[in-house]
C-alpha atoms as a PDB file:
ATOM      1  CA  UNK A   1     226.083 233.905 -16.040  1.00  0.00           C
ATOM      2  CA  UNK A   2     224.922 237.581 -16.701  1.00  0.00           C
ATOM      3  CA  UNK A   3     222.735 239.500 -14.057  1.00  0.00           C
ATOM      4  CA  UNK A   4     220.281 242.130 -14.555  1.00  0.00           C
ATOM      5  CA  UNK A   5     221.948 245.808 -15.327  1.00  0.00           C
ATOM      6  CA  UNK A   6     224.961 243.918 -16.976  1.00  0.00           C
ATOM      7  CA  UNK A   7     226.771 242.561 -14.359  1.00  0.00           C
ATOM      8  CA  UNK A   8     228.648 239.838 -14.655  1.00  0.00           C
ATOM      9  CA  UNK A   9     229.384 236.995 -11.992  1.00  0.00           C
ATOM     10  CA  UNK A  10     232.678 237.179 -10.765  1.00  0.00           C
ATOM     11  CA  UNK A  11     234.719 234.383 -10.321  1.00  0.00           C
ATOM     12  CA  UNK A  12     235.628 233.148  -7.079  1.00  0.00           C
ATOM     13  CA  UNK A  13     238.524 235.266  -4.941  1.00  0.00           C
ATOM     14  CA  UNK A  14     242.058 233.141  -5.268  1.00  0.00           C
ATOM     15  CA  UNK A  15     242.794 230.616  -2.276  1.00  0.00           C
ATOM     16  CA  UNK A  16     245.094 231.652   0.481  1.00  0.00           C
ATOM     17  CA  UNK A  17     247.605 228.524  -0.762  1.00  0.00           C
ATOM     18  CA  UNK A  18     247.868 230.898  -3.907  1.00  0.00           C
ATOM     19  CA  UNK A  19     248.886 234.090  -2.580  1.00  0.00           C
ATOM     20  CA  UNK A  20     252.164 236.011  -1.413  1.00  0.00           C
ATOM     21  CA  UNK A  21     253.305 234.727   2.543  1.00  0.00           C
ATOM     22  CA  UNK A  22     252.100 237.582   4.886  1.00  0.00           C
ATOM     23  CA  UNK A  23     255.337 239.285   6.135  1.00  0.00           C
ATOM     24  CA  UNK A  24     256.125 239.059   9.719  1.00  0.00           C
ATOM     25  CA  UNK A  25     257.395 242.845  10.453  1.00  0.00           C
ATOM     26  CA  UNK A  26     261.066 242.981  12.525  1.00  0.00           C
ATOM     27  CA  UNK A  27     259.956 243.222  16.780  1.00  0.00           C
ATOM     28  CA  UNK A  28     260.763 246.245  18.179  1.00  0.00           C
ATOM     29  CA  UNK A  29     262.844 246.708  21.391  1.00  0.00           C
ATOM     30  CA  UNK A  30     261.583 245.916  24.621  1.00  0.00           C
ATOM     31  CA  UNK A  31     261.543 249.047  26.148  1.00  0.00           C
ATOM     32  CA  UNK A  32     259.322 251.206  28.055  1.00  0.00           C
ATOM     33  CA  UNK A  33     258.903 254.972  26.586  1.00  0.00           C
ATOM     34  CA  UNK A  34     258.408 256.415  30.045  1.00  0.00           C
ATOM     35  CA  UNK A  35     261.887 255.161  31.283  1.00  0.00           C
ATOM     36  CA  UNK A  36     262.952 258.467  29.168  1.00  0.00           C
ATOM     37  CA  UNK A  37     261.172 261.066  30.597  1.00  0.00           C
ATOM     38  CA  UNK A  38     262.690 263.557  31.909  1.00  0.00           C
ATOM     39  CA  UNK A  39     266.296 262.672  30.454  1.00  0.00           C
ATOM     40  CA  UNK A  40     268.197 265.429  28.589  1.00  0.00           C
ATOM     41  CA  UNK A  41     267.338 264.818  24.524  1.00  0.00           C
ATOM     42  CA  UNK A  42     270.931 264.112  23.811  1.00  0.00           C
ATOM     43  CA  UNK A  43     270.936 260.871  26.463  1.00  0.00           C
ATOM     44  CA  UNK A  44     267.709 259.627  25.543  1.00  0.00           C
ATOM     45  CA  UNK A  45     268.691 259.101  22.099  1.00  0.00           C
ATOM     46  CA  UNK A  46     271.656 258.075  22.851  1.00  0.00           C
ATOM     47  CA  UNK A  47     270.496 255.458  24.697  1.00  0.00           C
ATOM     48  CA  UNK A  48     267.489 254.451  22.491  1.00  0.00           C
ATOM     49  CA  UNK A  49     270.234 253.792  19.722  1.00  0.00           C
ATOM     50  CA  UNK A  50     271.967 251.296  22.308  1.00  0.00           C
ATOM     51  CA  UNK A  51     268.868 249.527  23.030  1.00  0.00           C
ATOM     52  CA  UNK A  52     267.975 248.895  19.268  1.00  0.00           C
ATOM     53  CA  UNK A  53     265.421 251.878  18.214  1.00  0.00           C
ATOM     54  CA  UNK A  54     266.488 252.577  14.205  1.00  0.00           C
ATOM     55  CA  UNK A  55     264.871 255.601  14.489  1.00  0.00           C
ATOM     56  CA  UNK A  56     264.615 258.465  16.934  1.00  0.00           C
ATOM     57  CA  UNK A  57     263.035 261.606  16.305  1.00  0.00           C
ATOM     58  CA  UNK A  58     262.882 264.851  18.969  1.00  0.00           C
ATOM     59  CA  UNK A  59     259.231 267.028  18.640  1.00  0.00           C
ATOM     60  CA  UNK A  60     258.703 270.060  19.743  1.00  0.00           C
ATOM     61  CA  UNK A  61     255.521 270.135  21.814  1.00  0.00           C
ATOM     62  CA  UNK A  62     252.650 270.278  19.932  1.00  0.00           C
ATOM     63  CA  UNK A  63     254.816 269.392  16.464  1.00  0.00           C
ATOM     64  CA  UNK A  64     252.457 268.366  13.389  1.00  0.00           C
ATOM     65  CA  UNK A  65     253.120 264.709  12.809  1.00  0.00           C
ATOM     66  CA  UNK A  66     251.545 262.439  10.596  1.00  0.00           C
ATOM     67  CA  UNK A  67     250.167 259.252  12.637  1.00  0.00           C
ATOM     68  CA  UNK A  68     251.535 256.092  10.916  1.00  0.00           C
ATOM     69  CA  UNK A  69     252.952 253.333  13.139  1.00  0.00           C
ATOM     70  CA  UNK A  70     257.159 252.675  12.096  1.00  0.00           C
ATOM     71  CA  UNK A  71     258.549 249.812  13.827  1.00  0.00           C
ATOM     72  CA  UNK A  72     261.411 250.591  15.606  1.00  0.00           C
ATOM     73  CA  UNK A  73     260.877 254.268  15.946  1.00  0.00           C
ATOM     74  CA  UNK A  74     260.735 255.715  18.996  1.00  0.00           C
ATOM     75  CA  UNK A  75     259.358 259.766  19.422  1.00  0.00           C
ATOM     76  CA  UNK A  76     260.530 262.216  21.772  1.00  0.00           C
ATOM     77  CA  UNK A  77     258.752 265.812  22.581  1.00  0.00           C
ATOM     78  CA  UNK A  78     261.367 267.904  23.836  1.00  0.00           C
ATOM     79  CA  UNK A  79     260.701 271.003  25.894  1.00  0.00           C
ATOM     80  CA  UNK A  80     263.475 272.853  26.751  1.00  0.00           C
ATOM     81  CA  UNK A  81     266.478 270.156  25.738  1.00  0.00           C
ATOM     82  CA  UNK A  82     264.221 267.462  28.362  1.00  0.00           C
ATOM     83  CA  UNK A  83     262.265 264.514  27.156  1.00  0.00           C
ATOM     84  CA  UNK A  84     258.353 265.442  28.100  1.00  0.00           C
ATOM     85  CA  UNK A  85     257.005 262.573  26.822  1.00  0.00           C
ATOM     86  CA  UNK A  86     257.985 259.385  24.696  1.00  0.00           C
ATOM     87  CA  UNK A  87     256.027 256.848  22.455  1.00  0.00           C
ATOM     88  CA  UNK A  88     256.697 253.921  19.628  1.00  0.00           C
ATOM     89  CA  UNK A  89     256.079 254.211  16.700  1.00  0.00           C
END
């Protein structure tokens, strides 16, 4: 059927039986982010390595980062070779 202006009627979106499985992303560690504050940077990633985080990154306070969510990373700002504050992703 043709509409006014030249559009045309679109056909129906495909079901959901005939689509791609939605991926289930890998969990993350259990772990709380404050349970580093305060350690030396060198420790903390240390031991977010042993508990399972694939990646561990050190800021500098106040760093430019972009703000995408990466499971199993874990972020560190780092003041003065100390872990000031810690968050996934």
């Amino acid at each position: 059927m043709r509409y006014p202006f030249g559009f045309l009627r679109l056909s129906p979106a495909p079901t959901v039986s005939g689509m791609a499985p939605i991926p289930t992303p890998p969990r993350q560690p259990d772990d709380s982010p404050d349970s580093y504050v305060g350690l030396d940077s060198e420790s903390a990633e240390r031991i977010a390595r042993r508990r399972g985080w694939t990646t561990v990154r050190a800021l500098p306070p106040g760093s430019i980062i972009t703000m995408e969510f990466v499971v199993g990373r874990l972020n560190f700002e780092v003041e003065a070779g100390r872990v000031i504050r810690c968050w996934h992703g």
